[in-house]
C-alpha atoms as a PDB file:
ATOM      1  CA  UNK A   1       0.000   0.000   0.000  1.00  0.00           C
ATOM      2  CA  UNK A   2       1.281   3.090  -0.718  1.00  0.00           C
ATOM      3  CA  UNK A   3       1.254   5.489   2.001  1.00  0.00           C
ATOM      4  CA  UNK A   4       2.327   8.627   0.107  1.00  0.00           C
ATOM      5  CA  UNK A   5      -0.573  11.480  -0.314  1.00  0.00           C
ATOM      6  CA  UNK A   6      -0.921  14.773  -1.297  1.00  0.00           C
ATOM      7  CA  UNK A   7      -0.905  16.034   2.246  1.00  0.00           C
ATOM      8  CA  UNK A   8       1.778  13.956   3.317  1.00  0.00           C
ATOM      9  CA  UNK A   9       4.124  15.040   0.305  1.00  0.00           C
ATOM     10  CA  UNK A  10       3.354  18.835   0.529  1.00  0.00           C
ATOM     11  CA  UNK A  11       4.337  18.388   4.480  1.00  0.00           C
ATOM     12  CA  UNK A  12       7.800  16.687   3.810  1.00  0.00           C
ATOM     13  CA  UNK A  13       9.127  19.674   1.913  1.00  0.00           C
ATOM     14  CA  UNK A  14       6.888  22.435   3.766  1.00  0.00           C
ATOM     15  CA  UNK A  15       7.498  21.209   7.902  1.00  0.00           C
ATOM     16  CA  UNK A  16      10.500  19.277   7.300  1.00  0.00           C
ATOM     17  CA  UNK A  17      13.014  22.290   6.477  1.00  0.00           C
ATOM     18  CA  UNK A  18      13.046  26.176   7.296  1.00  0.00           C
ATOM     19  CA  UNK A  19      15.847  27.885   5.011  1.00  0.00           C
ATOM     20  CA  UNK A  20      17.259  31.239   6.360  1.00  0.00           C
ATOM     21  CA  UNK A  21      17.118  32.351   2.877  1.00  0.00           C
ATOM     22  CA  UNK A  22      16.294  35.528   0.541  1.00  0.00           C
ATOM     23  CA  UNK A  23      12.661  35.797  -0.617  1.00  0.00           C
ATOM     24  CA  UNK A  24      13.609  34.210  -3.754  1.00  0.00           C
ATOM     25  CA  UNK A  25      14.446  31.086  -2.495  1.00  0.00           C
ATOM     26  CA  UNK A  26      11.936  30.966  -0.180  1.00  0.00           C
ATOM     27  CA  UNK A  27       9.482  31.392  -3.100  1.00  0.00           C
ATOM     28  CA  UNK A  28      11.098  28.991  -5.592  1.00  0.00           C
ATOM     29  CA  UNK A  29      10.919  25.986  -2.176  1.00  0.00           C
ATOM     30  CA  UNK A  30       6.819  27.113  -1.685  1.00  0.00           C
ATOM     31  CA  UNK A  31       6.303  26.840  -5.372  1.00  0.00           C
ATOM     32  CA  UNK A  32       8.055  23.457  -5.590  1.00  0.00           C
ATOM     33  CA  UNK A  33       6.032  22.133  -2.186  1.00  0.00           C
ATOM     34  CA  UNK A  34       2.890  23.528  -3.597  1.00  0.00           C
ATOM     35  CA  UNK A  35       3.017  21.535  -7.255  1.00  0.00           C
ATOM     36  CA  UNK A  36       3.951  17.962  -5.228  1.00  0.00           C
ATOM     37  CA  UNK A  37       0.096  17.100  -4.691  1.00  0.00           C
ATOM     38  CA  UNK A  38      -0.950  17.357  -8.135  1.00  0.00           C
ATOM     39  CA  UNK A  39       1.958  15.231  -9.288  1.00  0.00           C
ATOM     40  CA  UNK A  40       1.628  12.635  -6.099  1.00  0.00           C
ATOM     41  CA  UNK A  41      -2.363  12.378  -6.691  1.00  0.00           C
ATOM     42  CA  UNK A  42      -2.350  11.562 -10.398  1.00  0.00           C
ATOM     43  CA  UNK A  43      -2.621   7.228 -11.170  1.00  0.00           C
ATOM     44  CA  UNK A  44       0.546   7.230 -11.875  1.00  0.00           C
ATOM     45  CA  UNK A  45       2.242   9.714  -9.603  1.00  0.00           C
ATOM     46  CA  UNK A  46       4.999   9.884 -12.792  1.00  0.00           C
ATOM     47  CA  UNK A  47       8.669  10.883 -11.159  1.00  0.00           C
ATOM     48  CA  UNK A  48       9.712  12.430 -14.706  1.00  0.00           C
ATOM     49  CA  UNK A  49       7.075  15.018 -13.879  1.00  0.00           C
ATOM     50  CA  UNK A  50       9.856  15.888 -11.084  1.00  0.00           C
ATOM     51  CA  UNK A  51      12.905  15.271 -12.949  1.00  0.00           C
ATOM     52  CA  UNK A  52      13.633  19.273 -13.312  1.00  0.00           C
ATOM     53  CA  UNK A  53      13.318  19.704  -9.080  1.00  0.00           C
ATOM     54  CA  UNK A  54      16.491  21.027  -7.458  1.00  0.00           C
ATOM     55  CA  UNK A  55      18.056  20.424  -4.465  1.00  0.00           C
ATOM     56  CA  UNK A  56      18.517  22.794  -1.854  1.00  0.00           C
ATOM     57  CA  UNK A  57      19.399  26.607  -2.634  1.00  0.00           C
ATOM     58  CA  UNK A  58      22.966  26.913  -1.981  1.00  0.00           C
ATOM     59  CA  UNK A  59      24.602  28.617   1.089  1.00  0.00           C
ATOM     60  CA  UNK A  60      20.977  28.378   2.736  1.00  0.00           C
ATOM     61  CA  UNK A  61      20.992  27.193   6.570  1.00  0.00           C
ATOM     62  CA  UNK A  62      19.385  24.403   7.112  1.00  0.00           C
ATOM     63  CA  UNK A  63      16.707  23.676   9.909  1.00  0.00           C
ATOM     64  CA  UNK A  64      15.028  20.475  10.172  1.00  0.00           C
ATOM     65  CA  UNK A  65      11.719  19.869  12.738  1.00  0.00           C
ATOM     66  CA  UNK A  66      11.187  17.459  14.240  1.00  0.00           C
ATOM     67  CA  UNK A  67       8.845  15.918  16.538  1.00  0.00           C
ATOM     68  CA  UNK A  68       8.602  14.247  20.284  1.00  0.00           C
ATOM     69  CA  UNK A  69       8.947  10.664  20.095  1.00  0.00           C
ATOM     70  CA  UNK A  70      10.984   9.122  22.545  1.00  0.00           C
ATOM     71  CA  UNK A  71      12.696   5.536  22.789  1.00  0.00           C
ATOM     72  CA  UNK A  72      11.753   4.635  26.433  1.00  0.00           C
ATOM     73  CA  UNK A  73      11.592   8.204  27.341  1.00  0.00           C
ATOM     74  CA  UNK A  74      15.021   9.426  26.245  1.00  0.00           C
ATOM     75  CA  UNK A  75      15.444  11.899  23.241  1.00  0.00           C
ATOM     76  CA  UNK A  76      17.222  10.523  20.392  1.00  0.00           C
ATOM     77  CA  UNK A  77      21.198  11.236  21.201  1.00  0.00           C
ATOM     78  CA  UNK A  78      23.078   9.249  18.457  1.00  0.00           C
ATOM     79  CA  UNK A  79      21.832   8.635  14.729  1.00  0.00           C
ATOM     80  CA  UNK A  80      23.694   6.289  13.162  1.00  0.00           C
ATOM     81  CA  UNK A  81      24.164   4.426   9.686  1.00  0.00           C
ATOM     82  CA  UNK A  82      24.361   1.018   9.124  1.00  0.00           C
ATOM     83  CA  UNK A  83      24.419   0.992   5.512  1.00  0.00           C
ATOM     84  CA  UNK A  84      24.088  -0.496   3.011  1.00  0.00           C
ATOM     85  CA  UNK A  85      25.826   2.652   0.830  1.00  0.00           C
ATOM     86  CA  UNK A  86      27.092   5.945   0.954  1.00  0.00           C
ATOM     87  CA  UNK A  87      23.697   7.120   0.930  1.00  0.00           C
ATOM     88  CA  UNK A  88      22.868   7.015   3.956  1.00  0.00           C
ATOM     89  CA  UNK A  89      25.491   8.491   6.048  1.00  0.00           C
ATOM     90  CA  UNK A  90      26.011  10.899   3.307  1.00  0.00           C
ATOM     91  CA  UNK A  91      21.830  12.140   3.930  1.00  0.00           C
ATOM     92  CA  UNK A  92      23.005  11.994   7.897  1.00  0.00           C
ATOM     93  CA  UNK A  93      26.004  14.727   7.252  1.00  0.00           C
ATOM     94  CA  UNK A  94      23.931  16.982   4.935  1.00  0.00           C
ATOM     95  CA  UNK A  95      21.070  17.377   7.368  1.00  0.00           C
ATOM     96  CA  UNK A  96      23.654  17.912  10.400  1.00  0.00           C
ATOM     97  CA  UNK A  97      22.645  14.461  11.476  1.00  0.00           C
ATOM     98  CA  UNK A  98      25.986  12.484  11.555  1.00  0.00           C
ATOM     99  CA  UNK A  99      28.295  13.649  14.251  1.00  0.00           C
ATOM    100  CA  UNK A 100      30.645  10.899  13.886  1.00  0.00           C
ATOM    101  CA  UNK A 101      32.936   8.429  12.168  1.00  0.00           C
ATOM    102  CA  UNK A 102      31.008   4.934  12.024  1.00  0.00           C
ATOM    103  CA  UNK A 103      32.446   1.880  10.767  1.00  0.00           C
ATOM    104  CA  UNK A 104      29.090   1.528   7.876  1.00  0.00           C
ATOM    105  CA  UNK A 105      29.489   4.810   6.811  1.00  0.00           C
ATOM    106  CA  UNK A 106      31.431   5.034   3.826  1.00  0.00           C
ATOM    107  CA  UNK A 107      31.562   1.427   2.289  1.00  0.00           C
ATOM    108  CA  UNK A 108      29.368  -0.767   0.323  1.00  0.00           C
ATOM    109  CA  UNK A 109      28.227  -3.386   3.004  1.00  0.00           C
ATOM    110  CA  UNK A 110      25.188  -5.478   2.964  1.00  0.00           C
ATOM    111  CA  UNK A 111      22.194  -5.923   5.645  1.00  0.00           C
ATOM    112  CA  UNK A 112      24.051  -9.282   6.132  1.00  0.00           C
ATOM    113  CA  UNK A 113      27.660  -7.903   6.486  1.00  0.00           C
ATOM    114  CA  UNK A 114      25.943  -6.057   9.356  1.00  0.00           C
ATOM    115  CA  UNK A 115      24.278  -8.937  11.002  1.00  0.00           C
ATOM    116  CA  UNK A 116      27.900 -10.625  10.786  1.00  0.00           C
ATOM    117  CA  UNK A 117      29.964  -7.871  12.590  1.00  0.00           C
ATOM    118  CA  UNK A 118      27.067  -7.423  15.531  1.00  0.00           C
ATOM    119  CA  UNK A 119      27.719 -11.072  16.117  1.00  0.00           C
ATOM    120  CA  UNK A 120      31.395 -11.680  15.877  1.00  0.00           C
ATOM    121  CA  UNK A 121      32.248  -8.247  17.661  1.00  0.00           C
ATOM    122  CA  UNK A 122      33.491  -6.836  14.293  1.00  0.00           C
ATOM    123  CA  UNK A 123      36.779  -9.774  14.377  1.00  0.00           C
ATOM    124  CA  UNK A 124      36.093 -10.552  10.323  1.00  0.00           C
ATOM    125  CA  UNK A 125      35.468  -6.861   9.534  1.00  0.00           C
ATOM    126  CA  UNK A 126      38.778  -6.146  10.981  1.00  0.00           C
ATOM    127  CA  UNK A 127      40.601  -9.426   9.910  1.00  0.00           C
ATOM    128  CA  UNK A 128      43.847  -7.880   8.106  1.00  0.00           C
ATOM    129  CA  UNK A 129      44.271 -11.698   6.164  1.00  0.00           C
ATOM    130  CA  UNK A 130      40.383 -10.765   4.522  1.00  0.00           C
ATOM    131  CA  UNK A 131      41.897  -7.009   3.303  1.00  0.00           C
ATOM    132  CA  UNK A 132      42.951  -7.143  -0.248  1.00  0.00           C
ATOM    133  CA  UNK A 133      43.852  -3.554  -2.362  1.00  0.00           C
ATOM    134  CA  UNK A 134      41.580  -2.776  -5.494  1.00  0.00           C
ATOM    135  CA  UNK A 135      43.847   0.718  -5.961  1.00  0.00           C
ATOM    136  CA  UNK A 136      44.568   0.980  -9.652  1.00  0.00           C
ATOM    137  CA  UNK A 137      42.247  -1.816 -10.527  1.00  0.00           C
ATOM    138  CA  UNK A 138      38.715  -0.761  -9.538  1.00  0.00           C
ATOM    139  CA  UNK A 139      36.147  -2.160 -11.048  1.00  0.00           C
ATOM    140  CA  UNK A 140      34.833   1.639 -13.013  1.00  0.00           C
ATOM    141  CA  UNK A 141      38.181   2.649 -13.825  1.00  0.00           C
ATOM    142  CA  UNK A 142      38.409   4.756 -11.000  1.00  0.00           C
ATOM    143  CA  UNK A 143      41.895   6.037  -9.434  1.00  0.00           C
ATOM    144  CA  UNK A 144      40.305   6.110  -6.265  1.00  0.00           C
ATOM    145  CA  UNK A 145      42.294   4.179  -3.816  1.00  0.00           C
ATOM    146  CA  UNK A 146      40.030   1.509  -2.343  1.00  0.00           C
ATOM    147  CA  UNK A 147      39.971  -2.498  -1.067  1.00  0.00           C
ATOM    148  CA  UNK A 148      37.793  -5.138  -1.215  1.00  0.00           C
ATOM    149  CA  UNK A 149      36.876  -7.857   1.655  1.00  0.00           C
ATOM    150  CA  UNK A 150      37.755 -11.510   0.444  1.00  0.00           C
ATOM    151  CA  UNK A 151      35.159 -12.951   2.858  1.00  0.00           C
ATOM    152  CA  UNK A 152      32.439 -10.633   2.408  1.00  0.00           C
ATOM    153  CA  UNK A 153      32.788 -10.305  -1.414  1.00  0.00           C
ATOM    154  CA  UNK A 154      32.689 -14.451  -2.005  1.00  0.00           C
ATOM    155  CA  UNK A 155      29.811 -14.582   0.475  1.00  0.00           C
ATOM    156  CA  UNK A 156      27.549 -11.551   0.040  1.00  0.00           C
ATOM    157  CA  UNK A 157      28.860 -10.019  -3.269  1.00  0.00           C
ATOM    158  CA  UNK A 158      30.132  -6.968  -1.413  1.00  0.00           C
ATOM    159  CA  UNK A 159      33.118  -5.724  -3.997  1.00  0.00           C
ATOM    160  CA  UNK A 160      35.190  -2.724  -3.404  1.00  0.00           C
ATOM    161  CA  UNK A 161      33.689  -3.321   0.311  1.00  0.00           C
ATOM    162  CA  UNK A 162      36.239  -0.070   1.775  1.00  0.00           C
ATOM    163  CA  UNK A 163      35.435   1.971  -1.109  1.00  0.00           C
ATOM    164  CA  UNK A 164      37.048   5.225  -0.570  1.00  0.00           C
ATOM    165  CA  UNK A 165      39.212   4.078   1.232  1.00  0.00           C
ATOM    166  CA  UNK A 166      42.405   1.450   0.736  1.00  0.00           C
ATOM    167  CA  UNK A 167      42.763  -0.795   4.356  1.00  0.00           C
ATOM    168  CA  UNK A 168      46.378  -2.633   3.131  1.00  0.00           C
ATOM    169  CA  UNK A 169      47.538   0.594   3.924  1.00  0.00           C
ATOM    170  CA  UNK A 170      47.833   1.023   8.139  1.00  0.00           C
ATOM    171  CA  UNK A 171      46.665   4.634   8.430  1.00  0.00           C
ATOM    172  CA  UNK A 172      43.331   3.533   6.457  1.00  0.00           C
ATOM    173  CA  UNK A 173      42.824   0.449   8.656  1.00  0.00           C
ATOM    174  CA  UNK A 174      43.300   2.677  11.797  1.00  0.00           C
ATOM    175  CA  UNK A 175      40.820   4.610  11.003  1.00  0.00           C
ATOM    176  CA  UNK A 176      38.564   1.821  10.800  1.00  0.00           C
ATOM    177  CA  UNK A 177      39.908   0.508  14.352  1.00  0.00           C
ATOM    178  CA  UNK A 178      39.028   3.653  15.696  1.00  0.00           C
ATOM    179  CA  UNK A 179      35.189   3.500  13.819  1.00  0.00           C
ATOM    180  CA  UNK A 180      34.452   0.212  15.157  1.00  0.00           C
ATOM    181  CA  UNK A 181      35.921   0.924  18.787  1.00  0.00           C
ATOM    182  CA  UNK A 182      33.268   4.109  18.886  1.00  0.00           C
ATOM    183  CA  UNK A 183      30.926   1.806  17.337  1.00  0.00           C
ATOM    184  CA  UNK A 184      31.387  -0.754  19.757  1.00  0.00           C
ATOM    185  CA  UNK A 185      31.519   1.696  22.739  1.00  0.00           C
ATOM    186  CA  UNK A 186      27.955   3.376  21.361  1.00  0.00           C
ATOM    187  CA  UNK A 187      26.492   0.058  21.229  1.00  0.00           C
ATOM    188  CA  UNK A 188      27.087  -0.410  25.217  1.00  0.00           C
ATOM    189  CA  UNK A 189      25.675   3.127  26.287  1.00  0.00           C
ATOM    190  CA  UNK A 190      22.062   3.919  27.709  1.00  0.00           C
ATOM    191  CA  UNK A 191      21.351   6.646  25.330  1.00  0.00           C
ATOM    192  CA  UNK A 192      18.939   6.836  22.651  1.00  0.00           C
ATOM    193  CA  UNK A 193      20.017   5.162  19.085  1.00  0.00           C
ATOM    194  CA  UNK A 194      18.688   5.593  16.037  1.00  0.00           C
ATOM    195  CA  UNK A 195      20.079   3.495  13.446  1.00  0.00           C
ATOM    196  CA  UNK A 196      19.143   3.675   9.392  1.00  0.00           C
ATOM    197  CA  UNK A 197      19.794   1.376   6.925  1.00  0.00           C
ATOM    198  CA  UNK A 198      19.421   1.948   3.235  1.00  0.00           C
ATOM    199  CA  UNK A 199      19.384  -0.929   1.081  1.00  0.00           C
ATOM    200  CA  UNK A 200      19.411  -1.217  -3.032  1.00  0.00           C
ATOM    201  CA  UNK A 201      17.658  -3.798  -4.863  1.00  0.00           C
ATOM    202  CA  UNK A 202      20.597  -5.779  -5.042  1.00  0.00           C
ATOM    203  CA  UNK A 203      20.602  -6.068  -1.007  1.00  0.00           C
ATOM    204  CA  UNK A 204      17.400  -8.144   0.778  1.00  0.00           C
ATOM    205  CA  UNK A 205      17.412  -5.767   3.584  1.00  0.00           C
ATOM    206  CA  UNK A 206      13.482  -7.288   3.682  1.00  0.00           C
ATOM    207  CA  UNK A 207      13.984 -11.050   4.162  1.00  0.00           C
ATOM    208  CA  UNK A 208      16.941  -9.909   6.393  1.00  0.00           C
ATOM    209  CA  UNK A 209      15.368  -7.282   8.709  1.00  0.00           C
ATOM    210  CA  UNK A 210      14.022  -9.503  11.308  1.00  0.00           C
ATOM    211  CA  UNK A 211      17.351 -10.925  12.242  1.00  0.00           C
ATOM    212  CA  UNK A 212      19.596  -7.205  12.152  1.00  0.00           C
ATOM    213  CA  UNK A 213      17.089  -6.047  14.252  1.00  0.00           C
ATOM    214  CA  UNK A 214      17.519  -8.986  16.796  1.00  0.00           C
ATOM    215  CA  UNK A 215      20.989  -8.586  16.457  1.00  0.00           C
ATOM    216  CA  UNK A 216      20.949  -5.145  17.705  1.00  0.00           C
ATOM    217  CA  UNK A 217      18.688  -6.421  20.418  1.00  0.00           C
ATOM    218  CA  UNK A 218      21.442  -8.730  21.816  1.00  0.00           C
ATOM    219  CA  UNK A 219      23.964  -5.945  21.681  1.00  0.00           C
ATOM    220  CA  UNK A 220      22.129  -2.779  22.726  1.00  0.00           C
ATOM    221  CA  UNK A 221      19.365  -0.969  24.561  1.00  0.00           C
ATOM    222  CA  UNK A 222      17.163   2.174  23.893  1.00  0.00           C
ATOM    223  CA  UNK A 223      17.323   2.245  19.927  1.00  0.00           C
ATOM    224  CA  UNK A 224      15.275   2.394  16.706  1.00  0.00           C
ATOM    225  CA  UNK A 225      16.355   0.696  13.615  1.00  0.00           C
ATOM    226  CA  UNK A 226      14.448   2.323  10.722  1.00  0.00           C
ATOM    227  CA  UNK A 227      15.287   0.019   7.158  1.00  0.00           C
ATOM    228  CA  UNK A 228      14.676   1.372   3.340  1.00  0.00           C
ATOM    229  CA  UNK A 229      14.511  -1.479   1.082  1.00  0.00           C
ATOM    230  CA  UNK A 230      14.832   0.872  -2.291  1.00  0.00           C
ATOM    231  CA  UNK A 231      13.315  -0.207  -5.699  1.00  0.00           C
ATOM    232  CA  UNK A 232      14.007   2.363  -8.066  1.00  0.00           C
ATOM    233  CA  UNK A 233      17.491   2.080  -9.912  1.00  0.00           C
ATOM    234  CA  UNK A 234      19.387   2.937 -13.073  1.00  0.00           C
ATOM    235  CA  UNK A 235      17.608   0.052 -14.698  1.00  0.00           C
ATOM    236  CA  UNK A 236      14.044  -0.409 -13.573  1.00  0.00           C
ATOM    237  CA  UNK A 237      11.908   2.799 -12.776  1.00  0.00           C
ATOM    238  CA  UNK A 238       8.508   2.530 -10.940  1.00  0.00           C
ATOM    239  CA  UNK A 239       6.761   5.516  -9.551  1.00  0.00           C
ATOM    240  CA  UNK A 240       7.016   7.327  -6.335  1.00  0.00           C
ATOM    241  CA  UNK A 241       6.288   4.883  -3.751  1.00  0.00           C
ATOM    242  CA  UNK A 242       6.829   4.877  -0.331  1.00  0.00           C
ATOM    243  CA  UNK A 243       5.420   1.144   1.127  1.00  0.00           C
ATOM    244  CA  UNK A 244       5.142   0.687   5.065  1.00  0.00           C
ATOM    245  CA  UNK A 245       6.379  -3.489   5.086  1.00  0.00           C
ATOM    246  CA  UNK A 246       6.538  -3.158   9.072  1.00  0.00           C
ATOM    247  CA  UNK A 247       6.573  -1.578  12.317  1.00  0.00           C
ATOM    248  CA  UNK A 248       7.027  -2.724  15.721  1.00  0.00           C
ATOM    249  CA  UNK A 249       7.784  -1.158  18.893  1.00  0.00           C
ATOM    250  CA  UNK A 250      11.344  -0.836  17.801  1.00  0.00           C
ATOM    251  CA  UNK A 251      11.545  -1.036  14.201  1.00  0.00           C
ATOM    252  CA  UNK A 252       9.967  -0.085  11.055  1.00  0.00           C
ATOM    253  CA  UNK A 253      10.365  -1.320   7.449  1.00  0.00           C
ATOM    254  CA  UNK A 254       9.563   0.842   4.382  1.00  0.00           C
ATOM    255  CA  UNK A 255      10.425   0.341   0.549  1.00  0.00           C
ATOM    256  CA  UNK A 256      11.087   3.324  -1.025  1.00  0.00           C
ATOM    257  CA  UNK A 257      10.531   3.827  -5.147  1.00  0.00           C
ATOM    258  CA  UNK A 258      12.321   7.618  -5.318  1.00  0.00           C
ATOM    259  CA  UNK A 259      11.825   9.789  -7.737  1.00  0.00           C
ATOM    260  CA  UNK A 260      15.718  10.002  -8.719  1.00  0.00           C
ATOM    261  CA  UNK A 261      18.376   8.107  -8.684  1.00  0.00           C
ATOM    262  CA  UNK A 262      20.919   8.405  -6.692  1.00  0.00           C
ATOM    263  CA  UNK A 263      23.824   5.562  -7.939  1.00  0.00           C
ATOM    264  CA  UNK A 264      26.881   7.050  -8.998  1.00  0.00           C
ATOM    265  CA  UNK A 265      26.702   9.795  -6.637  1.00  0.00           C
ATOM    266  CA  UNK A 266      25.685  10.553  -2.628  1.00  0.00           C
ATOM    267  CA  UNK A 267      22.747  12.149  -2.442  1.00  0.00           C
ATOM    268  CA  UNK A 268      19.309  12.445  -4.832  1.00  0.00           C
ATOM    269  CA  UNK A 269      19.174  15.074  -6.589  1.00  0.00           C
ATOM    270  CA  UNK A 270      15.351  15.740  -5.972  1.00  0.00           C
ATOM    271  CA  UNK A 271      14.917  17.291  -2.703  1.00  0.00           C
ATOM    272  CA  UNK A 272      11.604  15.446  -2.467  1.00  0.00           C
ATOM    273  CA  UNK A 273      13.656  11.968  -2.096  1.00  0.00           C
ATOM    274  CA  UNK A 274      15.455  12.922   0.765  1.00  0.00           C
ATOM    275  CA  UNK A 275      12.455  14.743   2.403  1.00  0.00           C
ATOM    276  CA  UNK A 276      10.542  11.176   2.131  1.00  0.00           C
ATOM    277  CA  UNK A 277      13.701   9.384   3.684  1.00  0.00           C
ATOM    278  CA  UNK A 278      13.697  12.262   6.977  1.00  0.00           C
ATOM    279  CA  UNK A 279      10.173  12.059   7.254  1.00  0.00           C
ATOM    280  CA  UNK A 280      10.697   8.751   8.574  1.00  0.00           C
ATOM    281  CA  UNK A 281      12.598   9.922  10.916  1.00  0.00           C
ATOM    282  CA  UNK A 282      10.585  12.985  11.990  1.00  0.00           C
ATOM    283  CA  UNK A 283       8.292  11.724  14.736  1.00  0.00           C
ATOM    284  CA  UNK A 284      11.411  11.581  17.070  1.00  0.00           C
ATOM    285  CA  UNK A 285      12.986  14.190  19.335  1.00  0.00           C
ATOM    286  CA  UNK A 286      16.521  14.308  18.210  1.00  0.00           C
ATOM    287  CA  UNK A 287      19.398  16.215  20.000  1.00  0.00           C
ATOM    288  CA  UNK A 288      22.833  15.047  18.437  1.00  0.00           C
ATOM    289  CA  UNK A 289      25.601  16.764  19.601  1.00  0.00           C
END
């Protein structure tokens, strides 16, 4: 079912952000809010009718609202990516959300890979023997220096797993040491976690939510886990779509169909993507620092 409607769409872009911006900006975000409800309440609800829609206004401050939802009583402290992509952590740092380095952040992972490091205390993750460079031979061409995990890649068909990043060399894998010991150390306070997970087609975060979510539940207290199972890709387009699979006292399961694409970059380059993805995350009372 989708759960996407006029109202709702006009309020992601309208209640989600306040820009300390000139009148012209202002106007051009009210005139993009105001023409989401007749493209959202057509049959179809066709994303190329969005395909001109720009991101934020540059130098433009940035205030997001949101609500009063507590985990147990305590305000959100920590919000956290797990993966699967860049996406994710990239959204986090945009939208002042990501205070810190976390060992998900930057790689291509899987909902799996995840499952695996809760339960093994992050040993394989940081298993030097599994490290193995991809610098000069990168799978696009790219000069970016980067390296893959043997185990991961052979089992879950992560490649390039440390893709910015190349862990042969020690300075790289100390910065992962570090990412996982803060990781590690978050998991074991009190405070109030919210963790997101954005998945591509090409990762079952569905068929795999269940068990990261008991996973965290044998290795923390006082979190969320929201997942995004995403359908829409280079290759297959559907229309905007935003599908509620689940939701329980402590987690909740959407598939998203955006109306960009975001592969081959960080971010979407419709503002009304990323306003769908915060909106799940609105309800709650979040005070990083």
């Amino acid at each position: 079912m989708n759960i996407l409607d006029k109202h709702r769409v006009m309020g992601y872009v309208k209640n989600l952000l306040k820009f300390n911006a000139d009148n012209t900006a202002s106007e051009s975000l009210s005139r993009s809010s105001e023409q989401l409800p007749k493209i959202c309440n057509s049959p179809t609800c066709d994303s190329s009718e969005l395909k001109d829609e720009k991101t934020q206004p540059q130098n433009n401050q940035l205030h997001i609202n949101f609500g009063s939802k507590k985990i147990n009583g305590l305000s959100i402290s920590h919000v956290v990516s797990l993966g699967s992509h860049c996406l994710t952590a990239s959204i986090l740092k945009k939208y002042g959300l990501k205070k810190a380095s976390f060992p998900f952040d930057w790689i291509f992972s899987s909902p799996e890979v995840v499952i695996d490091c809760l339960n093994d205390e992050f040993e394989l993750f940081l298993d030097k023997r599994q490290h193995k460079s991809v610098t000069g031979n990168r799978v696009n061409g790219s000069s970016e220096p980067g390296a893959t995990h043997i185990y991961f890649q052979e089992h879950y068909g992560t490649k390039e797993f440390f893709t910015h990043r190349d862990t042969t060399i020690e300075e790289n894998y100390i910065y992962y040491s570090r990412a996982v010991s803060r990781f590690k150390e978050l998991l074991k306070s009190d405070e109030g976690k919210l963790f997101i997970i954005i998945s591509r087609g090409n990762r079952d975060l569905i068929n795999n939510f269940d068990a990261l979510t008991k996973a965290l539940e044998q290795k923390t207290n006082n979190f969320f886990l929201v997942g995004i199972q995403l359908l829409h890709s280079r290759t297959e387009s559907f229309p905007l779509f935003l599908d509620e699979k689940k939701n329980t006292v402590n987690s909740a399961l959407y598939s998203f169909s955006s109306t960009s694409v975001e592969e081959f970059r960080d971010h979407y380059p419709s503002m009304t993507d990323e306003m769908i993805i915060l909106s799940l995350i609105s309800d709650f009372e979040i005070k990083v620092s």
